[in-house]
C-alpha atoms as a PDB file:
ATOM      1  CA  UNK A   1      36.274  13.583  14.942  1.00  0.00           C
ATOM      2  CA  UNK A   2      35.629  10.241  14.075  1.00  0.00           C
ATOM      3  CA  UNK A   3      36.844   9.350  10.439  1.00  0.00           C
ATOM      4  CA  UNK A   4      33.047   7.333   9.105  1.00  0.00           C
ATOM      5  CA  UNK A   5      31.332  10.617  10.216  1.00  0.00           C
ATOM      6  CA  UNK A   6      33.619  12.485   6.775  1.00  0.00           C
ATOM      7  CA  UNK A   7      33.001   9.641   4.748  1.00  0.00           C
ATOM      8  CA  UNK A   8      30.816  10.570   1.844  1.00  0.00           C
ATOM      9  CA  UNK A   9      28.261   7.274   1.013  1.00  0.00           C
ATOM     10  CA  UNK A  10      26.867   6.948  -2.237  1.00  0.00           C
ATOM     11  CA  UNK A  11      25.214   3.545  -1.923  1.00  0.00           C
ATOM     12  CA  UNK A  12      23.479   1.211  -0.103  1.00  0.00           C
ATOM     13  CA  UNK A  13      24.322  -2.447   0.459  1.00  0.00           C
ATOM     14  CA  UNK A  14      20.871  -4.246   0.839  1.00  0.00           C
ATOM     15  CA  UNK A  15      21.697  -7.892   2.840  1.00  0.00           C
ATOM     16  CA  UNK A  16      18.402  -9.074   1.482  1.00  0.00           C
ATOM     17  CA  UNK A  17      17.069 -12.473   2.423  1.00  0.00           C
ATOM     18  CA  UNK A  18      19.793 -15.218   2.005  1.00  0.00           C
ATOM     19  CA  UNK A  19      23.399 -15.415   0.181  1.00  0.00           C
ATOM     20  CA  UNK A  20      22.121 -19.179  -0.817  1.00  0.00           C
ATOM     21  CA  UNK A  21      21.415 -19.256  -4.410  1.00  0.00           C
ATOM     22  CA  UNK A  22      19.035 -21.994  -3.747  1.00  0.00           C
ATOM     23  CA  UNK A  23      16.936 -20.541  -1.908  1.00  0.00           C
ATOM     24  CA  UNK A  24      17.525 -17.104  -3.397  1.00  0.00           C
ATOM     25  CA  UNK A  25      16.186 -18.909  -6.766  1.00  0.00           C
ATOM     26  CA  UNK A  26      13.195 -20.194  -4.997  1.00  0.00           C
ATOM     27  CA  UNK A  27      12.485 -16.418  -3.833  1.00  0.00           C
ATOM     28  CA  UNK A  28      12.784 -15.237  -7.536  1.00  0.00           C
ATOM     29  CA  UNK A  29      10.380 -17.545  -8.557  1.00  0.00           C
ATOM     30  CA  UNK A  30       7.946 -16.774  -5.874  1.00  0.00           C
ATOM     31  CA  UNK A  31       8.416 -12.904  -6.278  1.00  0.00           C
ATOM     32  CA  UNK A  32       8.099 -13.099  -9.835  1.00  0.00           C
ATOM     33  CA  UNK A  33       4.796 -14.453 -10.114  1.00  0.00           C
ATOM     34  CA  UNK A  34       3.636 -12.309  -7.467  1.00  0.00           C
ATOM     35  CA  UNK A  35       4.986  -9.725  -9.264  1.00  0.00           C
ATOM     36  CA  UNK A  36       3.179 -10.669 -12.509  1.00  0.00           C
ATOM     37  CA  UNK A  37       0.275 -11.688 -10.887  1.00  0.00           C
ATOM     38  CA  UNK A  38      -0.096  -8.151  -9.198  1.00  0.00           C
ATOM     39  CA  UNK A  39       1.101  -6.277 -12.184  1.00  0.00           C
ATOM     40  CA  UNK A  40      -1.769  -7.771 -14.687  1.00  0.00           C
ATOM     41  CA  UNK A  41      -4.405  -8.148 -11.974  1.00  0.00           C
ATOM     42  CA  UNK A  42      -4.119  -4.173 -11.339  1.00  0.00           C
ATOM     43  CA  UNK A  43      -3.832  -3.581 -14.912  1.00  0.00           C
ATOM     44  CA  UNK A  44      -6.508  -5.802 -16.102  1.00  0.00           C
ATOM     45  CA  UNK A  45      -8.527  -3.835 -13.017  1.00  0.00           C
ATOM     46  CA  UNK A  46      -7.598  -0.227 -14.367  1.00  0.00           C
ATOM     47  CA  UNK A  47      -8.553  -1.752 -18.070  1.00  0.00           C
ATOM     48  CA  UNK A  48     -11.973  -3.236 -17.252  1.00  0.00           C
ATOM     49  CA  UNK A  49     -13.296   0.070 -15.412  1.00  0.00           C
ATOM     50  CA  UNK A  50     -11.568   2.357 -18.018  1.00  0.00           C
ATOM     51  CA  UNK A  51     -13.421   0.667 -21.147  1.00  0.00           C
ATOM     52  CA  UNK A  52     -16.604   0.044 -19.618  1.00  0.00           C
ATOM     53  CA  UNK A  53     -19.144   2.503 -19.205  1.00  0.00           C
ATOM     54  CA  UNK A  54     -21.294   1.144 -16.507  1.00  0.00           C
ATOM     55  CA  UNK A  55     -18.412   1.316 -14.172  1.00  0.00           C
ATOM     56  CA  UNK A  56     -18.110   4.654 -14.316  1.00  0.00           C
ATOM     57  CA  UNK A  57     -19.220   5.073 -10.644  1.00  0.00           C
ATOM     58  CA  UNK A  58     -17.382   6.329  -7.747  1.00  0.00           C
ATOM     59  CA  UNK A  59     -16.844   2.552  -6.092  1.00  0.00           C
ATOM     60  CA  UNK A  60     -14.933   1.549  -9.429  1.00  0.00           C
ATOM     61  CA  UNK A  61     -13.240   4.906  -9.534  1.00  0.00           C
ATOM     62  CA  UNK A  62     -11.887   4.664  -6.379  1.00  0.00           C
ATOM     63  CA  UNK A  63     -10.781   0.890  -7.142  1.00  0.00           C
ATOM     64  CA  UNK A  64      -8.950   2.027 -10.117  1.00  0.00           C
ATOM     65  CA  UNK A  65      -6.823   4.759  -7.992  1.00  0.00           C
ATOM     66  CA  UNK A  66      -6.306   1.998  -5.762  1.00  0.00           C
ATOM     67  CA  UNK A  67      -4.847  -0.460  -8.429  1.00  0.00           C
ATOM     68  CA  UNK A  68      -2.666   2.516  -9.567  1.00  0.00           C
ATOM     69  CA  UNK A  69      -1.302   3.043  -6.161  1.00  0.00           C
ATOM     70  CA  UNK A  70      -0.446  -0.808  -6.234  1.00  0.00           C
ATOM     71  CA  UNK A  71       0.994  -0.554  -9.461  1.00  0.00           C
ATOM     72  CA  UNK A  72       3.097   1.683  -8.317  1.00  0.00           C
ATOM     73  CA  UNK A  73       4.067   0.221  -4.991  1.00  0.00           C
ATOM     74  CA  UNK A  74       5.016  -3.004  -6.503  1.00  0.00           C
ATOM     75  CA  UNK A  75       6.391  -1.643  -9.623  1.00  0.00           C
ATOM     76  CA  UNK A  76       8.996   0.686  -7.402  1.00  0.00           C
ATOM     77  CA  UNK A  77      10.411  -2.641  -5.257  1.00  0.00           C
ATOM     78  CA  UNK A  78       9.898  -5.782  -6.958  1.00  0.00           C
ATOM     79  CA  UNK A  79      11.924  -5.475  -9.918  1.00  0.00           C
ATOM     80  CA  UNK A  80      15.219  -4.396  -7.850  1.00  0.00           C
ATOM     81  CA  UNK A  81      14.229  -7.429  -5.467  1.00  0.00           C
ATOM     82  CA  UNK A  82      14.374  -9.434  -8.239  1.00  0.00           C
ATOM     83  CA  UNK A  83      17.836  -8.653  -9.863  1.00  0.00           C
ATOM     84  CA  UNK A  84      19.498  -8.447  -5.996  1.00  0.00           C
ATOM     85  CA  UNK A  85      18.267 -11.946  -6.084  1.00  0.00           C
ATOM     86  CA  UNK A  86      20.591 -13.126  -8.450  1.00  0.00           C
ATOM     87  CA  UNK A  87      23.650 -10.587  -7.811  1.00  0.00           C
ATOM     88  CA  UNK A  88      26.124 -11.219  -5.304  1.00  0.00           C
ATOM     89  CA  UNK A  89      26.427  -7.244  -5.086  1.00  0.00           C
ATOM     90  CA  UNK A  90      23.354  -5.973  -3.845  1.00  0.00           C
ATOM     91  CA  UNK A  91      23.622  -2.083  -4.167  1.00  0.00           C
ATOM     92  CA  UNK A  92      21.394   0.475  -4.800  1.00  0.00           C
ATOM     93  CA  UNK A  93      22.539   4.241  -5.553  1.00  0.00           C
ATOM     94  CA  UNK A  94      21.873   6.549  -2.079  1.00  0.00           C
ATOM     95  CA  UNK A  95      19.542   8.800  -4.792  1.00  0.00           C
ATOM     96  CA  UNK A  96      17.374   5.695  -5.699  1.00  0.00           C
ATOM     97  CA  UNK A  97      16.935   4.633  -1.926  1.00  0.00           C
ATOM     98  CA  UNK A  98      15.628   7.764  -1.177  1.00  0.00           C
ATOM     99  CA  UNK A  99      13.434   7.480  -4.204  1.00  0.00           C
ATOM    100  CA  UNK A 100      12.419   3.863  -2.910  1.00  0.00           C
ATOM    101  CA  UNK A 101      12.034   5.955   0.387  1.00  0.00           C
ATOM    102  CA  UNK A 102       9.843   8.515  -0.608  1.00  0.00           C
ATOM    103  CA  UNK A 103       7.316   7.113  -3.242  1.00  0.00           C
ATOM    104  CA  UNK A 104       6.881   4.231  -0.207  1.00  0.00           C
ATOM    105  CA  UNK A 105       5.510   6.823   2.080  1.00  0.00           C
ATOM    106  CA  UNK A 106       3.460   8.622  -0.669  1.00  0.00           C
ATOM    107  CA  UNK A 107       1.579   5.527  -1.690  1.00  0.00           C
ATOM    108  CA  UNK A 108       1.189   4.197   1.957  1.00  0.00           C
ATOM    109  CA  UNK A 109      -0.411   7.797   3.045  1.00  0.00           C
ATOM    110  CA  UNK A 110      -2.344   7.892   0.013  1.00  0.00           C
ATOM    111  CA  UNK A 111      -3.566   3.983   0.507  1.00  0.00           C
ATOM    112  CA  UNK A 112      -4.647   4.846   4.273  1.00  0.00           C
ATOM    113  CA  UNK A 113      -6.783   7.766   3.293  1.00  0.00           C
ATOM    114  CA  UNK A 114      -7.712   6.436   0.234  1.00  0.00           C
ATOM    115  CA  UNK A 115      -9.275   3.115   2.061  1.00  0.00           C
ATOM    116  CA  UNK A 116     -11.329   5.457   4.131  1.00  0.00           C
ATOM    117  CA  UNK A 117     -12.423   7.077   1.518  1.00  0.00           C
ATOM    118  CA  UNK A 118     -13.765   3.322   0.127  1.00  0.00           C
ATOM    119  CA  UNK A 119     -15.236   2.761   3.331  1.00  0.00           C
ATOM    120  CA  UNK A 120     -16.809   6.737   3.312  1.00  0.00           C
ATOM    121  CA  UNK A 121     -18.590   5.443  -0.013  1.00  0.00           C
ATOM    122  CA  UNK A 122     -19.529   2.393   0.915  1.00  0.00           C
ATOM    123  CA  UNK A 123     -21.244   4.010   4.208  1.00  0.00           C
ATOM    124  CA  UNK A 124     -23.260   6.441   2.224  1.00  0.00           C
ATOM    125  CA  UNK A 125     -24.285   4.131  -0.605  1.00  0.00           C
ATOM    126  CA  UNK A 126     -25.650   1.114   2.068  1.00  0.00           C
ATOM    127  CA  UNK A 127     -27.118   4.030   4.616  1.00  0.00           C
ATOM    128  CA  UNK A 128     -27.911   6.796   3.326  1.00  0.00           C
ATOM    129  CA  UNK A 129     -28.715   5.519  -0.507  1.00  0.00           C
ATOM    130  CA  UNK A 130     -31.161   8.517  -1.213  1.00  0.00           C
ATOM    131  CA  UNK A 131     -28.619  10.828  -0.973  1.00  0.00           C
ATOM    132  CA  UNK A 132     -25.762   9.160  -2.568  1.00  0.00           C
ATOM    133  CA  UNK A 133     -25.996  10.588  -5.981  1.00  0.00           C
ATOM    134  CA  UNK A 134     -25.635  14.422  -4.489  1.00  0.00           C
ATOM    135  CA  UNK A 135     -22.864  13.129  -1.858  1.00  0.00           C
ATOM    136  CA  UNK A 136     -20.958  11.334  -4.253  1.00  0.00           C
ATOM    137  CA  UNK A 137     -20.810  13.285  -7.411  1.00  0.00           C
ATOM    138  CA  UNK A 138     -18.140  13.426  -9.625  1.00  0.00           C
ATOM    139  CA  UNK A 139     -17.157  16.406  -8.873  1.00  0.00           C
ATOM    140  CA  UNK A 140     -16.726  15.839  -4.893  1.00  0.00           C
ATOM    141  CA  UNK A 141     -14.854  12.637  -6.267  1.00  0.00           C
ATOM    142  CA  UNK A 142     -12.337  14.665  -7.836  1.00  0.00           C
ATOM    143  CA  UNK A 143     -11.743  16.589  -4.852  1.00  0.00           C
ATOM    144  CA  UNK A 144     -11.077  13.902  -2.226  1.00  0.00           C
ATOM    145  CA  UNK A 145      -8.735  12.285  -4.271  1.00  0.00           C
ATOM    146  CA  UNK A 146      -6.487  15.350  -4.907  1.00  0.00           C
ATOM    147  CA  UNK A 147      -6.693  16.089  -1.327  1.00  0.00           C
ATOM    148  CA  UNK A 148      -5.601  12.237  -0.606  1.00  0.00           C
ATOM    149  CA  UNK A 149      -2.847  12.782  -2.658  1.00  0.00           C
ATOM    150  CA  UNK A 150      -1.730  16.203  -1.453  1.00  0.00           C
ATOM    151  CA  UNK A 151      -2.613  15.224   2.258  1.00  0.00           C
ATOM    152  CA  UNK A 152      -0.015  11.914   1.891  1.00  0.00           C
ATOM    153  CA  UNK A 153       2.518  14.630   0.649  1.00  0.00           C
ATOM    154  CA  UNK A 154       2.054  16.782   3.746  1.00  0.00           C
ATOM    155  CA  UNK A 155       1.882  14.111   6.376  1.00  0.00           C
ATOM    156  CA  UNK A 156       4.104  11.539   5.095  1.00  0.00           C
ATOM    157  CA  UNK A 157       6.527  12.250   2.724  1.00  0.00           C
ATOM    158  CA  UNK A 158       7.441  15.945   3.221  1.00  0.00           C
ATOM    159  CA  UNK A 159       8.473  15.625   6.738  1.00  0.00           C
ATOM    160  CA  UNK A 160      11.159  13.159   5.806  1.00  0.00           C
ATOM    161  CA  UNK A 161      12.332  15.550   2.894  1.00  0.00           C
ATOM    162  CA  UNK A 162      12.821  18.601   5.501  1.00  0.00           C
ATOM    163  CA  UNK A 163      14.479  16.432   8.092  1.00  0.00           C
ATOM    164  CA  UNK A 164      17.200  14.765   5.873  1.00  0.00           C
ATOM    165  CA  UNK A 165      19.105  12.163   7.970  1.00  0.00           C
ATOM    166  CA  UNK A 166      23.290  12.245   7.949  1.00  0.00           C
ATOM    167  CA  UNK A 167      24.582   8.379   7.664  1.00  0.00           C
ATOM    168  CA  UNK A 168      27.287   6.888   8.462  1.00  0.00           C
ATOM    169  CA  UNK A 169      27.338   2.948   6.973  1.00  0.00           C
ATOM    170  CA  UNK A 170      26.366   1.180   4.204  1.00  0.00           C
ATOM    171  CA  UNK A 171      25.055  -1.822   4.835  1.00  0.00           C
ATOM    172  CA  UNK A 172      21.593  -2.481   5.194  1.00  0.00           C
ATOM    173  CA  UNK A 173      19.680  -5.203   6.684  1.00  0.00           C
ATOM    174  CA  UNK A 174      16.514  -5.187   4.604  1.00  0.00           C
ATOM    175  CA  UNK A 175      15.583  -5.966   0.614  1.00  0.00           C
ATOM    176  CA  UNK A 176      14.132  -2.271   0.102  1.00  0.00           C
ATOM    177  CA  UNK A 177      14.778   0.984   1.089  1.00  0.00           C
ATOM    178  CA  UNK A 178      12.434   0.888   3.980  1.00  0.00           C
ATOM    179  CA  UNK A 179      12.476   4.094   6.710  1.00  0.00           C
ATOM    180  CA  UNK A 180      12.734   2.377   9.952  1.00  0.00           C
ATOM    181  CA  UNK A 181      15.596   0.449   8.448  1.00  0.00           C
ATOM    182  CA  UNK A 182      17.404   3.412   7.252  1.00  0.00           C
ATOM    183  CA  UNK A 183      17.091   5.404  10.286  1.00  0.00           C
ATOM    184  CA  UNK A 184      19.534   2.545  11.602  1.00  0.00           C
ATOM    185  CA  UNK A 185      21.943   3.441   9.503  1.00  0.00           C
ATOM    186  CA  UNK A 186      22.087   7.253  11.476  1.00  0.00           C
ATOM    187  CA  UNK A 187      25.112   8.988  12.648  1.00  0.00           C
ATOM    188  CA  UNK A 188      23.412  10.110  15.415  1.00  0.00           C
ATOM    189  CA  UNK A 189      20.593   9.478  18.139  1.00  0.00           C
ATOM    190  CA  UNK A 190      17.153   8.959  16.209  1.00  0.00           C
ATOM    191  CA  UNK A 191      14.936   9.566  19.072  1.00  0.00           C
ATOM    192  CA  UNK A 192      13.558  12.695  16.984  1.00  0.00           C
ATOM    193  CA  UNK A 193      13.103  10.450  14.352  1.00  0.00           C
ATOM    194  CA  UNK A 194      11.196   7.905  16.164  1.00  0.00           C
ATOM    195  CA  UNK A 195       8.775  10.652  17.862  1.00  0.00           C
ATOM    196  CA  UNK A 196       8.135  11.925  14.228  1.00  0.00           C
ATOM    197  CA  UNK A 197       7.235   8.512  13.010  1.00  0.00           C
ATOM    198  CA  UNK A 198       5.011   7.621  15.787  1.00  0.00           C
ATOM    199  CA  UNK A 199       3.248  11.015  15.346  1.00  0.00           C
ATOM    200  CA  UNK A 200       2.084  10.802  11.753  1.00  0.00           C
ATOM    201  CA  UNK A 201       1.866   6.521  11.611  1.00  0.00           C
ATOM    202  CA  UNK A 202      -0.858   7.804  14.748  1.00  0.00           C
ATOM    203  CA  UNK A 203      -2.242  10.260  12.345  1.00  0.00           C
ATOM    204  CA  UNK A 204      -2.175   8.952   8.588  1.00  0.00           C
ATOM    205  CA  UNK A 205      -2.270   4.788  10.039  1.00  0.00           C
ATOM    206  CA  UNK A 206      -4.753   4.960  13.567  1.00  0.00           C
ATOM    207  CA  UNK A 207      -7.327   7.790  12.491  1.00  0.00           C
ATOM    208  CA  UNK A 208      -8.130   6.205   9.281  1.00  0.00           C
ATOM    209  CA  UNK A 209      -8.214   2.789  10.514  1.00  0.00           C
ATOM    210  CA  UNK A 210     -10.740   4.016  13.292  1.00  0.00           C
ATOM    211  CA  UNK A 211     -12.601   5.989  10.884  1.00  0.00           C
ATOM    212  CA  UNK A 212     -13.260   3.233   9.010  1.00  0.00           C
ATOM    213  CA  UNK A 213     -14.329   1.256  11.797  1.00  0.00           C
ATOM    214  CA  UNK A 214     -17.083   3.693  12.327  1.00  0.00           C
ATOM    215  CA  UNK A 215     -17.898   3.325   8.777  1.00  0.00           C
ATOM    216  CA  UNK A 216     -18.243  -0.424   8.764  1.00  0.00           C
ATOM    217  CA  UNK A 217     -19.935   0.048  12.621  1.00  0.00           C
ATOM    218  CA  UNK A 218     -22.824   1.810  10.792  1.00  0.00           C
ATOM    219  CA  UNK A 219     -22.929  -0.351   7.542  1.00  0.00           C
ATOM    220  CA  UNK A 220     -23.237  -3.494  10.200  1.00  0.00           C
ATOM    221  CA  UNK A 221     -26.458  -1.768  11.948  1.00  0.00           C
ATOM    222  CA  UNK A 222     -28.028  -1.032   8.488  1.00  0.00           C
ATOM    223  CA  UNK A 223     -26.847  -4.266   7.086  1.00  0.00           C
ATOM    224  CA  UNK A 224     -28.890  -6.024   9.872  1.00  0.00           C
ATOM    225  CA  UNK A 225     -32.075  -3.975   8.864  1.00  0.00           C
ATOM    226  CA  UNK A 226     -31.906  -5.009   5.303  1.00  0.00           C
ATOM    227  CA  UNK A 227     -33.768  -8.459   4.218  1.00  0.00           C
ATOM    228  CA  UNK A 228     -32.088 -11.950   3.505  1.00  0.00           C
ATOM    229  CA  UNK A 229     -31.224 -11.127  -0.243  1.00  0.00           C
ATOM    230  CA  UNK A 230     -29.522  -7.713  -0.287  1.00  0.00           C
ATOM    231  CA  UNK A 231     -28.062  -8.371   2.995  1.00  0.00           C
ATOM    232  CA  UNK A 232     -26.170 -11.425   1.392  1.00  0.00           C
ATOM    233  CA  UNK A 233     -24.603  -8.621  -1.243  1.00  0.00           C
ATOM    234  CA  UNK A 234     -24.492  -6.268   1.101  1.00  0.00           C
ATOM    235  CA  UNK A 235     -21.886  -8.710   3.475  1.00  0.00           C
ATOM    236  CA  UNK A 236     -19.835  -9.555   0.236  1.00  0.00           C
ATOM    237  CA  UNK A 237     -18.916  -6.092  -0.747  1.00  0.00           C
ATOM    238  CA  UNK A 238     -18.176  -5.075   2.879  1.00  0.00           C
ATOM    239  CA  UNK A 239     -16.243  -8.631   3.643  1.00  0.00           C
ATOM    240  CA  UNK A 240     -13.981  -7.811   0.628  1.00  0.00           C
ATOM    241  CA  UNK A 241     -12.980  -3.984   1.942  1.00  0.00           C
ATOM    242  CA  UNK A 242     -12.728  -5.203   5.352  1.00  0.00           C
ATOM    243  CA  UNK A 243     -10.197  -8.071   4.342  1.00  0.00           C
ATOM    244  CA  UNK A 244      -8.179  -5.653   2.560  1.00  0.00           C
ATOM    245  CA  UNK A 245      -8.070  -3.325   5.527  1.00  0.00           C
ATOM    246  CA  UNK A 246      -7.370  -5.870   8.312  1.00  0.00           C
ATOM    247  CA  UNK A 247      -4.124  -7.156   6.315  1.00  0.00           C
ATOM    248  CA  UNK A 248      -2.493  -3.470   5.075  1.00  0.00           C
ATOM    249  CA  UNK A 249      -3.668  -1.606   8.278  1.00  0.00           C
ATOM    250  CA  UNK A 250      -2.487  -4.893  10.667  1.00  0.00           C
ATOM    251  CA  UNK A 251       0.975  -5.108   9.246  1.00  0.00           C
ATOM    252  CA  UNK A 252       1.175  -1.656   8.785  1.00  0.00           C
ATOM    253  CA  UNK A 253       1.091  -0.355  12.545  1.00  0.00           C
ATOM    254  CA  UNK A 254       2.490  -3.553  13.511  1.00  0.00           C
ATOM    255  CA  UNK A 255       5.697  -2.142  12.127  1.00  0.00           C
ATOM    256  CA  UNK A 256       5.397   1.937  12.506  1.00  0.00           C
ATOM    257  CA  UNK A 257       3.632   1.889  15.748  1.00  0.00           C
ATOM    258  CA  UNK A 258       6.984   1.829  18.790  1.00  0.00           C
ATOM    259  CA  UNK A 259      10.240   3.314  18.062  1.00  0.00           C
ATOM    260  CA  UNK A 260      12.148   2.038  15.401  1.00  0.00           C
ATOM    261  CA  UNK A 261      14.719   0.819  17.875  1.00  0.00           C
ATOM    262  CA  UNK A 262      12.150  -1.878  19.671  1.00  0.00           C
ATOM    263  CA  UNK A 263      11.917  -3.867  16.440  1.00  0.00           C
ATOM    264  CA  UNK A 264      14.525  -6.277  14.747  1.00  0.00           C
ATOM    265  CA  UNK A 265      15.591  -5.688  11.568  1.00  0.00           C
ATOM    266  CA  UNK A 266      14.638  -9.058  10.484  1.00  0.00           C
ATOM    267  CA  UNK A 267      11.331  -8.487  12.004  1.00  0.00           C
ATOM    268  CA  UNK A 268      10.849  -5.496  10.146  1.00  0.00           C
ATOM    269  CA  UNK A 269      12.082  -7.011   6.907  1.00  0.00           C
ATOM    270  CA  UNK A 270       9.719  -9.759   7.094  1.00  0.00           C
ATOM    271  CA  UNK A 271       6.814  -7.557   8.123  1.00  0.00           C
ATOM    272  CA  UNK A 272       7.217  -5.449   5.059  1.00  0.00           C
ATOM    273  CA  UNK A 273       6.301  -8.405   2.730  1.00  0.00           C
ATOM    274  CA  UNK A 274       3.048  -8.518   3.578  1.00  0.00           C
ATOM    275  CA  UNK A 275       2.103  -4.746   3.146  1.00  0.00           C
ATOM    276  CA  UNK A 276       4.746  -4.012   0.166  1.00  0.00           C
ATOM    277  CA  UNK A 277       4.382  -7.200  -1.700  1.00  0.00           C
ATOM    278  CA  UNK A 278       1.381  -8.907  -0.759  1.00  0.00           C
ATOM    279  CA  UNK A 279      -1.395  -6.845  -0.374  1.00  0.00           C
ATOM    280  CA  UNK A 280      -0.557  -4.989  -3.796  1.00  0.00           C
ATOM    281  CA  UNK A 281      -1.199  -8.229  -5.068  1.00  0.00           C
ATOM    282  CA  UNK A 282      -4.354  -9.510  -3.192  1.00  0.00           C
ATOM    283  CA  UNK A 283      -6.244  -5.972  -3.577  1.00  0.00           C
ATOM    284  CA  UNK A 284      -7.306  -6.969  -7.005  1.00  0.00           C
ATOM    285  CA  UNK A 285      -8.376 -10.536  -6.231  1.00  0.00           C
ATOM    286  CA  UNK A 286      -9.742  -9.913  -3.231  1.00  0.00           C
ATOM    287  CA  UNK A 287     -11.251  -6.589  -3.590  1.00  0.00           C
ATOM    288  CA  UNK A 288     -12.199  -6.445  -7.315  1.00  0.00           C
ATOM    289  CA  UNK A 289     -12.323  -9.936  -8.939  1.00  0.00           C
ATOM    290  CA  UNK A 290     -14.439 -11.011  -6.337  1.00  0.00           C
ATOM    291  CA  UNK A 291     -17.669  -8.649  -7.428  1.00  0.00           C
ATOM    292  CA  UNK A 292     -20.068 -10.187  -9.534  1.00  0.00           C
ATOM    293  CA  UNK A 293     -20.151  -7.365 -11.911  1.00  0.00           C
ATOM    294  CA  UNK A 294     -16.182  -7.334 -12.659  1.00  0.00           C
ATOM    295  CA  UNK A 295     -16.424 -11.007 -13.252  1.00  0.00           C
ATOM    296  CA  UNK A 296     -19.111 -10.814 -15.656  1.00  0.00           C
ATOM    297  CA  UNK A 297     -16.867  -8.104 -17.559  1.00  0.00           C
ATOM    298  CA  UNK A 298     -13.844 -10.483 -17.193  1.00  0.00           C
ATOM    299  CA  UNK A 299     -15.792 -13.547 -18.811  1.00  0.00           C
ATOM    300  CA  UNK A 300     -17.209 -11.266 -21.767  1.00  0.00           C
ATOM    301  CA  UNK A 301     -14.121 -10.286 -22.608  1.00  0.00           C
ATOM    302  CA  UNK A 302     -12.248 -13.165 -22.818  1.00  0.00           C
ATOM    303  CA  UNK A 303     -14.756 -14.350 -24.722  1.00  0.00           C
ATOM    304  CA  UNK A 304     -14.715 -11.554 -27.516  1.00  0.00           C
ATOM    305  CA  UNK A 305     -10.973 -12.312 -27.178  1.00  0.00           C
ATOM    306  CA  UNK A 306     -11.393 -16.091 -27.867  1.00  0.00           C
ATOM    307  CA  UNK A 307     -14.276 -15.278 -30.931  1.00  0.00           C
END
């Protein structure tokens, strides 16, 4: 029996992005203010719709979840990043990777359904506006989003817990704890593995993206029905969802879609900025700050701060 497969590994060695403290300082800098810029964005987001009562609609509700998810995304990986980037010994403990791991896959599930479930809202508000207030209630508002969260569980992140995967090195050729990486760290063949992936990325990444589709398929037709001045509004708010989508779902199945094996590392590792560090940080500006109605908040705020 070969001697690595009775060797007992209790951390991982992430290579990260460079061993040039140059450019590793450059990185920092850029990652930190991403990082800060994502942190307060999604916190100023959760905030805003928290103390203000005329937010208190599902659109903002399901904004705020969505600013919590990124809060947690970001808030799980950036801070590591950032220390690695100034250590020349780059290890994380086997029981945080799978933490890293596991709260990944939770908030990418729960992002996928939960953009659907945006783009469900936004189809019955511009549609069918009449019966929006019986659709939409609070109550059915609560229910989607514990069945986002316990759906994610089920698809995504429970599989991986039953089907715990033996390794046998340490060295890691990524800046997170990222699944397709760590599969490449297996003692044995992965193929398993890679059928598993490609099943639920097909069922928690495709479905909703073509769901969602439909969704903004139907909101186009109505869209086109509605005159000059609410169609102007109507385009904004559905521009805004729709570049959010394109750049989480894109990346997203650019990387899960194809057995792990057909990818690079570096290609994954590179891929994963976009989705894990990026779009955490864009939802807010993109998605939020860019509605009339949150700006107005924003302005009368600082103001009251300023007086």
């Amino acid at each position: 029996m070969d001697n690595k497969n009775l060797t007992v590994i209790r951390e991982i060695i992430l290579l990260g992005f460079s061993k040039d403290p140059t450019i590793n300082s450059g990185l920092f800098v850029l990652f930190f203010v991403i990082y800060v810029v994502t942190f307060f964005g999604n916190a100023l987001m959760i905030h805003i719709v928290l103390q203000n009562s005329q937010l208190h609609i599902p659109m903002y509700y399901f904004l705020c979840i969505l600013s919590i998810l990124d809060l947690c995304y970001s808030t799980t990986i950036l801070p590591k990043l950032l220390a690695d980037l100034f250590s020349s010994y780059r290890a994380i403990l086997i029981w945080g990777c799978g933490i890293q791991i596991y709260v990944t896959l939770l908030v990418e599930g729960c992002e996928c359904l939960l953009l659907a479930t945006m783009a469900y809202d936004r189809y019955v508000a511009i549609c069918q506006p009449l019966h929006y207030p019986v659709v939409m209630c609070w109550s059915m508002c609560y229910k989607m989003t514990a069945l986002i969260f316990v759906a994610s569980f089920l698809m995504c992140t429970l599989p991986s817990l039953l089907s715990p995967i033996a390794i046998c090195y340490n060295q890691m050729n990524h800046f997170m704890c990222e699944l397709l990486a760590f599969l490449k760290l297996a003692c044995n063949t992965i193929s398993f593995s890679e059928l598993q992936i490609f099943c639920i990325s097909f069922i928690s990444l495709l479905l909703p993206f073509v769901f969602i589709l439909g969704s903004y398929a139907c909101i186009l037709s109505s869209i086109l029905n509605i005159q000059s001045a609410g169609r102007s509004k109507a385009f904004s708010t559905c521009s805004s969802h729709l570049a959010v989508v394109g750049l989480y779902f894109g990346t997203a199945m650019f990387m899960y879609f194809g057995p792990s094996s057909q990818y690079s590392t570096n290609l994954e590792k590179y891929s994963s900025i976009f989705y894990v560090i990026i779009s955490p940080m864009l939802n807010p500006l993109i998605y939020s700050f860019n509605n009339k109605k949150i700006k107005d908040l924003c302005k009368a705020m600082l103001k009251k701060k300023v007086i």
